[in-house]
Protein backbone atom coordinates (compact mmCIF):
# COMPACT_ATOMS: atom_id res chain seq x y z
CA UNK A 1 -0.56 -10.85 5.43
CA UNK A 2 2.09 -8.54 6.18
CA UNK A 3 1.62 -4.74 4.87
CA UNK A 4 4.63 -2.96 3.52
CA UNK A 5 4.13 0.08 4.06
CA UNK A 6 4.65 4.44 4.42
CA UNK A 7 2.03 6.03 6.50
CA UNK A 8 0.47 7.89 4.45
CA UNK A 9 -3.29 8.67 4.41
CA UNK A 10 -4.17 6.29 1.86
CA UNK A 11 -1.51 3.92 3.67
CA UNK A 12 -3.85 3.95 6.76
CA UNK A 13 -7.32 3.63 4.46
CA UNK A 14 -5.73 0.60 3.63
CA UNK A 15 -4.54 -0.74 7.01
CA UNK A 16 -8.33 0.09 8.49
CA UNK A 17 -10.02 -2.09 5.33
CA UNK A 18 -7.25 -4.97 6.30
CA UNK A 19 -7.89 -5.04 10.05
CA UNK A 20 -11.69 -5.14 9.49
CA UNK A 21 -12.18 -7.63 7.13
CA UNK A 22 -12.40 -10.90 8.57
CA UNK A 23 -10.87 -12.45 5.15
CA UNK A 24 -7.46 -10.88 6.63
CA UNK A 25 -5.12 -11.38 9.52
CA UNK A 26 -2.48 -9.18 9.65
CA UNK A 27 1.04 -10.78 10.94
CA UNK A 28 2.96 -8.12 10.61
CA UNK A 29 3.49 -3.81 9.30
CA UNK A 30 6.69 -3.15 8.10
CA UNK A 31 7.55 0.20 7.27
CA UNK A 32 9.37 2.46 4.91
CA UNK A 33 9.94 5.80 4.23
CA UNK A 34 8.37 7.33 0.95
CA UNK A 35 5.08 9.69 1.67
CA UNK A 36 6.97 10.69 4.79
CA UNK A 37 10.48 10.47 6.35
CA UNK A 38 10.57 6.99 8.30
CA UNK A 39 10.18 8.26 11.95
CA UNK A 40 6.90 9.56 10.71
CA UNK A 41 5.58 6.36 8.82
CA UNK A 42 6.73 4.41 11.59
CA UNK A 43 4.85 6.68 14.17
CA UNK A 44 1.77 6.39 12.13
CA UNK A 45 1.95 2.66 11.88
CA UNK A 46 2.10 2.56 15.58
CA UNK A 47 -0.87 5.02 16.26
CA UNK A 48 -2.94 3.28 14.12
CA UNK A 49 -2.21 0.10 15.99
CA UNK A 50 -3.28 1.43 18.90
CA UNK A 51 -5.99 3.31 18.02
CA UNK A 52 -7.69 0.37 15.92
CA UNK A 53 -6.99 -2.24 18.66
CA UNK A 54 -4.22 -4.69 17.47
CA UNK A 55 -1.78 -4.31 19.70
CA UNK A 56 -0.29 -7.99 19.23
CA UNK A 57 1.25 -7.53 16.10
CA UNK A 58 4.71 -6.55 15.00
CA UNK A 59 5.50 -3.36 13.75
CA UNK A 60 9.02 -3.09 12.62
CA UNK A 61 10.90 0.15 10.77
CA UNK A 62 12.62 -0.91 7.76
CA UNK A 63 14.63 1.44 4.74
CA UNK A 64 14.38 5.69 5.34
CA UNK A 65 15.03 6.01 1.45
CA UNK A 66 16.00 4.42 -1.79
CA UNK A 67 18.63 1.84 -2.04
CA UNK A 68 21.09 4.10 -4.58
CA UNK A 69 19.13 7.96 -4.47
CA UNK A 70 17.88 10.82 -2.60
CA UNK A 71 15.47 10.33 -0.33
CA UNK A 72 11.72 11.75 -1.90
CA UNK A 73 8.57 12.46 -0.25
CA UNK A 74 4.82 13.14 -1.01
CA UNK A 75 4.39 15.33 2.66
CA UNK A 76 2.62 18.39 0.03
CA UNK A 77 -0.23 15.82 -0.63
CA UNK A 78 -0.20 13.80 2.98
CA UNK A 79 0.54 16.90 5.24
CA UNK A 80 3.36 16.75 7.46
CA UNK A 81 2.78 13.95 9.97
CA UNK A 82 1.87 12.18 7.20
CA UNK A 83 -1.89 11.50 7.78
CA UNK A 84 -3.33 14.47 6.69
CA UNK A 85 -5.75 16.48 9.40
CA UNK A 86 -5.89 13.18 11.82
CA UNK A 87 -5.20 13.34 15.13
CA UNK A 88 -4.36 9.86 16.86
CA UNK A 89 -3.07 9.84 20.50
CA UNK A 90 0.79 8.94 20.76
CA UNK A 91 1.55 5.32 20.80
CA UNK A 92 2.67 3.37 23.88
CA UNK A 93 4.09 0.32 22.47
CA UNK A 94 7.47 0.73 20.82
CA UNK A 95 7.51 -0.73 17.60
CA UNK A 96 10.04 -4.18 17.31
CA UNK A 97 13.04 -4.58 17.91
CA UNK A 98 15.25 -5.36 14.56
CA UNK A 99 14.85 -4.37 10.93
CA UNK A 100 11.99 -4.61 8.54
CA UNK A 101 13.37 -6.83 6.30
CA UNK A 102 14.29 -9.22 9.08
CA UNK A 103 10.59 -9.40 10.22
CA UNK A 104 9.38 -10.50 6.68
CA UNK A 105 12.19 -13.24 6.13
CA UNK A 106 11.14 -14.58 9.80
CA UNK A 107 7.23 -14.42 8.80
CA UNK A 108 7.66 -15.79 5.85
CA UNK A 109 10.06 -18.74 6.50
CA UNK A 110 8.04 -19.64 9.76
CA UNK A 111 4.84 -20.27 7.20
CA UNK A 112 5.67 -20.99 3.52
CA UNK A 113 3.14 -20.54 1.40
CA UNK A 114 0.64 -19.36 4.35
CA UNK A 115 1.35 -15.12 3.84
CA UNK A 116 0.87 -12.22 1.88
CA UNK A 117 3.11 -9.95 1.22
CA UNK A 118 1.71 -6.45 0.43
CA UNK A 119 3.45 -3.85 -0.54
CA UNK A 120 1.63 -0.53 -0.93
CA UNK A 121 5.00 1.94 -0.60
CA UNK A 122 8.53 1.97 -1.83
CA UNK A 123 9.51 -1.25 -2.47
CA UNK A 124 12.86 -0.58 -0.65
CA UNK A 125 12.24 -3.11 2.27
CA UNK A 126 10.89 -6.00 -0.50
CA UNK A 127 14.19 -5.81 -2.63
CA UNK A 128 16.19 -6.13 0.42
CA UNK A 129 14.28 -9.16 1.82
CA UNK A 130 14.74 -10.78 -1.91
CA UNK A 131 18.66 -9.89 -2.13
CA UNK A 132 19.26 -10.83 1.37
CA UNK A 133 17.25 -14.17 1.40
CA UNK A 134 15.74 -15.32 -2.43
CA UNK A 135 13.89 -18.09 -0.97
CA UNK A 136 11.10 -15.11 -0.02
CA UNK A 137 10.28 -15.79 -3.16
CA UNK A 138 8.85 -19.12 -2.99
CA UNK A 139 8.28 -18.45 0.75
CA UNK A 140 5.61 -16.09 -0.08
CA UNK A 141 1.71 -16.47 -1.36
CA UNK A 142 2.01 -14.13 -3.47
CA UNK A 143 3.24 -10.32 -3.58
CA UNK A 144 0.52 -7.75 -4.05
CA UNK A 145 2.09 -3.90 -4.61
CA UNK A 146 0.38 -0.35 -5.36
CA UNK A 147 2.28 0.89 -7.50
CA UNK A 148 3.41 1.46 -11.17
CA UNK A 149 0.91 2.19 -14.31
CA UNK A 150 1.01 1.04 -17.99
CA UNK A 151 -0.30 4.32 -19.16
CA UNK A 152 0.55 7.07 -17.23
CA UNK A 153 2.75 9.01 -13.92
CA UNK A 154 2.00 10.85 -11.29
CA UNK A 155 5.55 11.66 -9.80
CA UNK A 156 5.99 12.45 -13.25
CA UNK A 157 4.75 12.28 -16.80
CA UNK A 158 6.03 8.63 -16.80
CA UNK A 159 6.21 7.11 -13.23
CA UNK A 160 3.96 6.74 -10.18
CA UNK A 161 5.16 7.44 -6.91
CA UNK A 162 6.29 4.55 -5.17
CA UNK A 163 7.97 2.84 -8.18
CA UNK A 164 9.82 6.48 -8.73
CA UNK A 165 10.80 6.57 -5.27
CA UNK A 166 13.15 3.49 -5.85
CA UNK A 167 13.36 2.39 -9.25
CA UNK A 168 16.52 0.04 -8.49
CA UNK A 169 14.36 -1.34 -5.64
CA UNK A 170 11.52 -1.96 -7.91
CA UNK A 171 13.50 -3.25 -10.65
CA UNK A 172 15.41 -5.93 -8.48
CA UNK A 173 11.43 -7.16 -7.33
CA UNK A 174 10.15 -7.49 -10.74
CA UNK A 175 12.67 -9.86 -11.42
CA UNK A 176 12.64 -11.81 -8.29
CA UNK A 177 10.89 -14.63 -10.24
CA UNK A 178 7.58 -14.57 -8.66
CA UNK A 179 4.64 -12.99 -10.22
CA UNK A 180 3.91 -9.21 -9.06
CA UNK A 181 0.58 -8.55 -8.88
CA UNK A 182 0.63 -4.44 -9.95
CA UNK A 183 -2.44 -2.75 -8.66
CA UNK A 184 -1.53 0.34 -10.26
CA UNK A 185 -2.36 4.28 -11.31
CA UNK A 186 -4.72 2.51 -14.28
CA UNK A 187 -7.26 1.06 -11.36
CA UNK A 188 -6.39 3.05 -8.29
CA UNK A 189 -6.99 6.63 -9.26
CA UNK A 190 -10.68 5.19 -9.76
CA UNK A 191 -11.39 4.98 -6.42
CA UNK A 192 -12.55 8.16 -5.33
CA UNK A 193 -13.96 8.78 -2.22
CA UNK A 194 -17.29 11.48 -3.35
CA UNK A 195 -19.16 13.29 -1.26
CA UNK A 196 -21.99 10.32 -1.16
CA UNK A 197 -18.69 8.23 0.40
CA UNK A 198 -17.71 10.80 2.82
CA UNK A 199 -20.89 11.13 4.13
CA UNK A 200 -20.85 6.94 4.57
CA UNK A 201 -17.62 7.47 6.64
CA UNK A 202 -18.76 9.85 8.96
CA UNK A 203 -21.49 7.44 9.88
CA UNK A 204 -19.10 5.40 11.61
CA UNK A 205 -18.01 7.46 14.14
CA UNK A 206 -15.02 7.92 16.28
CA UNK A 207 -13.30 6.10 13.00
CA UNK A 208 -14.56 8.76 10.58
CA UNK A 209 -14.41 11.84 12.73
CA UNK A 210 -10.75 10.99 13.78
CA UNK A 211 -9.25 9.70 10.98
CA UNK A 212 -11.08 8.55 8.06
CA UNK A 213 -12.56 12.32 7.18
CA UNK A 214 -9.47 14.07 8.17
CA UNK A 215 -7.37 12.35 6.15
CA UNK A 216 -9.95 12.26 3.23
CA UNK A 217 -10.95 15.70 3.24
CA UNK A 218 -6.79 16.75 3.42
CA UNK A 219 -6.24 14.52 0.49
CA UNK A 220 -8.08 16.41 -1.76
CA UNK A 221 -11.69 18.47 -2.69
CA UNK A 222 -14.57 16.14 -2.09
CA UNK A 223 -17.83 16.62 -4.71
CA UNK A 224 -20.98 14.91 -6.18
CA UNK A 225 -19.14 12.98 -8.64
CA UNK A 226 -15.02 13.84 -7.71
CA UNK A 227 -12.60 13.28 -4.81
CA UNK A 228 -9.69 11.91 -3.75
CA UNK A 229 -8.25 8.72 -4.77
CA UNK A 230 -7.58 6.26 -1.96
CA UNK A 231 -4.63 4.25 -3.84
CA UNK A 232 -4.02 1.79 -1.24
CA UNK A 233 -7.10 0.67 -0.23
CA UNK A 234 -7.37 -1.11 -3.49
CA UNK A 235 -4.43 -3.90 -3.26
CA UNK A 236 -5.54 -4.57 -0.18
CA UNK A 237 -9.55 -4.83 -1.09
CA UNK A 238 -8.40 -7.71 -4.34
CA UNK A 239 -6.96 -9.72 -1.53
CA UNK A 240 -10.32 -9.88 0.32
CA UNK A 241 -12.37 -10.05 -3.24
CA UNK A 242 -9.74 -10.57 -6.11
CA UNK A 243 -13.10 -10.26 -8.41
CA UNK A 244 -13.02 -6.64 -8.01
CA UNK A 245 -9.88 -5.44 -9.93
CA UNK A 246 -9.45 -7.50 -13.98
CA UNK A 247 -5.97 -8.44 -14.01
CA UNK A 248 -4.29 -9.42 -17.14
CA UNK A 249 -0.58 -11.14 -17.38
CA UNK A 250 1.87 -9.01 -18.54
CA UNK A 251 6.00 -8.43 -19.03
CA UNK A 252 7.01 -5.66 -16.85
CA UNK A 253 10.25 -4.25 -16.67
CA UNK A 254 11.42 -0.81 -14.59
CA UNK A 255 13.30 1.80 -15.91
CA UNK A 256 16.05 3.20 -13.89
CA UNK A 257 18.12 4.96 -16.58
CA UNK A 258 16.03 6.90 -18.39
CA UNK A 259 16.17 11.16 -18.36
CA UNK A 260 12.65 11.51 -18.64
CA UNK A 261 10.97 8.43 -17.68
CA UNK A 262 12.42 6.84 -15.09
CA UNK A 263 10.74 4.88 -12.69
CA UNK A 264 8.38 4.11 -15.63
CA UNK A 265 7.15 0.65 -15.23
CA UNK A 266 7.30 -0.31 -18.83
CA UNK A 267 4.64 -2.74 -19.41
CA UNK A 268 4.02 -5.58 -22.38
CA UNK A 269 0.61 -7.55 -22.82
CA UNK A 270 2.30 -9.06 -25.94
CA UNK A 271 3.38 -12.29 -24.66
CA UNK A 272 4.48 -13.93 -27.35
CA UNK A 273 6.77 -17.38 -25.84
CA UNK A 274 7.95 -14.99 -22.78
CA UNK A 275 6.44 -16.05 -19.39
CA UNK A 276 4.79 -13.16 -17.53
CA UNK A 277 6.69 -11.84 -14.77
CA UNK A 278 2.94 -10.04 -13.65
CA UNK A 279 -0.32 -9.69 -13.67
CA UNK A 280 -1.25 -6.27 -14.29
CA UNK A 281 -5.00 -4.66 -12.95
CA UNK A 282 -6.87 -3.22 -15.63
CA UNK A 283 -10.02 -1.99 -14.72
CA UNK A 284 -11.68 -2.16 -10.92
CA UNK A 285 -15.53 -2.47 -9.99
CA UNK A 286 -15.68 0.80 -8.59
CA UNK A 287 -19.42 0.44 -7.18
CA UNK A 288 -18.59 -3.35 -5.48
CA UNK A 289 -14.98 -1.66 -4.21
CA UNK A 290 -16.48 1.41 -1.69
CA UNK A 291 -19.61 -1.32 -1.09
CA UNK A 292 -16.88 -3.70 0.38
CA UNK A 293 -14.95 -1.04 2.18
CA UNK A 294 -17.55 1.02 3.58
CA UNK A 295 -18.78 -2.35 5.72
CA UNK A 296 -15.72 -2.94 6.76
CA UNK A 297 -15.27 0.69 8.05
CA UNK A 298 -18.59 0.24 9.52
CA UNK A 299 -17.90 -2.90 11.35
CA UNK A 300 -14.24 -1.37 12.68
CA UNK A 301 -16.29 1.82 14.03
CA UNK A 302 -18.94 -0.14 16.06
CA UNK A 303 -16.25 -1.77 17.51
CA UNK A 304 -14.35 1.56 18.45
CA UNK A 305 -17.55 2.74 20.01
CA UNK A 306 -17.69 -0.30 21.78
């Protein structure tokens, strides 16, 4: 697979639960700016790397903003750097040479059909890989974002973050021709990391006590029953067990004009003759979801203690 990306705490929640799981190999991080400005998503990706152990593979910067608008940022919910209270030594490996969108055309023409792309930021980098070489389309295994909602915003009443953050981009990937697989605001803000999770993730050790908990704990007030959501995670966990998240085809179409709603992705069940253009997750098996990701956190740590 190759994670698009904006480091981002629930960016690197999700790039832990990929690395871990031995359904996954990761081929490449590509990275955009969105929850942070680019030299800080970029940074992260790289820290991460290094602090989790895989070293070998390409991390390449990609877009700093939106392909027609003002650059916007989430660094009020992600902190600063961009991963919340986490501390990970600098990185010593640059990241690649070359843009973002040149590493996914390579990955995916050198294996057609063999990679997922992910997407769990702005989808900046993805519309630029599609308008600079359309065959991505058929290149790729599928395309798996976080991002959009059929019933509700969080940038605003209408639109979720990353689709807000480049509506044009968005737009331009929705009509690519491939099916989008949304993980969206409907299933993500479900899985929320309670105090019976924290307490799971500072079992593991280095992992939770330098970045798992900070980042948790920063994103948000952790209780019995409430906590942060950890987006992400969850496109990245229905690639490892697609059971987990209902999807259901669906028309989807971004707005890009609208006063009030833009960024909305504007979603249709009612098929009729059209032919979906995605398949939209509805509900998510919140009990099987932190049972999956927990593991895998617990695997990653005894190997960081190791």
């Amino acid at each position: 697979m190759i994670i698009d990306c904006d480091p981002g705490i629930d960016d690197a929640l999700a790039i832990v639960l990929a690395h871990g799981s031995p359904a996954l190999e990761i081929a490449g991080i590509t990275t955009v700016g969105g929850n942070v400005e680019l030299e800080r998503t970029t940074d992260n990706a790289l820290r991460l790397r290094e602090f989790l152990g895989f070293t070998g593979v390409p991390v390449a910067a990609g877009s700093a903003g939106a392909l027609l608008r003002s650059r916007v940022n989430a660094a009020g919910v992600h902190g600063v750097t961009g991963l919340g209270e986490a501390r990970l030594p600098a990185p010593a490996l640059p990241a690649t040479g070359g843009h973002a969108v040149d590493l996914i055309i390579e990955t995916l023409r050198a294996d057609p059909g063999g990679v997922d792309l992910v997407a769990i930021g702005p989808l900046s980098n993805v519309a630029l890989a599609v308008l600079r070489e359309p065959r991505v389309v058929e290149w790729a295994r599928g395309l798996t974002i976080l991002g959009g909602s059929y019933t509700r915003g969080n940038f605003s009443p209408a639109a979720e973050f990353n689709i807000a953050a480049d509506p044009e981009a968005a737009a331009i990937v929705f009509a690519a021709g491939w099916t989008v697989t949304m993980i969206g605001l409907d299933v993500s803000r479900r899985a929320v990391a309670t105090r019976a999770v924290a307490d799971r993730m500072a079992a593991t050790g280095r992992l939770g006590t330098d970045l798992l908990l900070p980042c948790v704990r920063f994103h948000g007030m952790i209780t019995a029953e409430e906590g942060p959501a950890i987006h992400d995670a969850c496109a990245v966990a229905h690639l490892i067990d697609p059971s987990l998240i209902t999807l259901e085809p669906a028309v989807v179409d971004v707005e890009t004009a609208g006063r009030f709603t833009s960024g909305m992705t504007v979603t249709d069940f009612r098929l009729r003759d059209r032919v979906p253009n995605a398949l939209v997750g509805t509900s998510l098996d919140v009990d099987r979801f932190w049972e999956l990701l927990l593991a895998v956190y617990a695997r990653v740590g005894e190997g960081l203690q190791g």
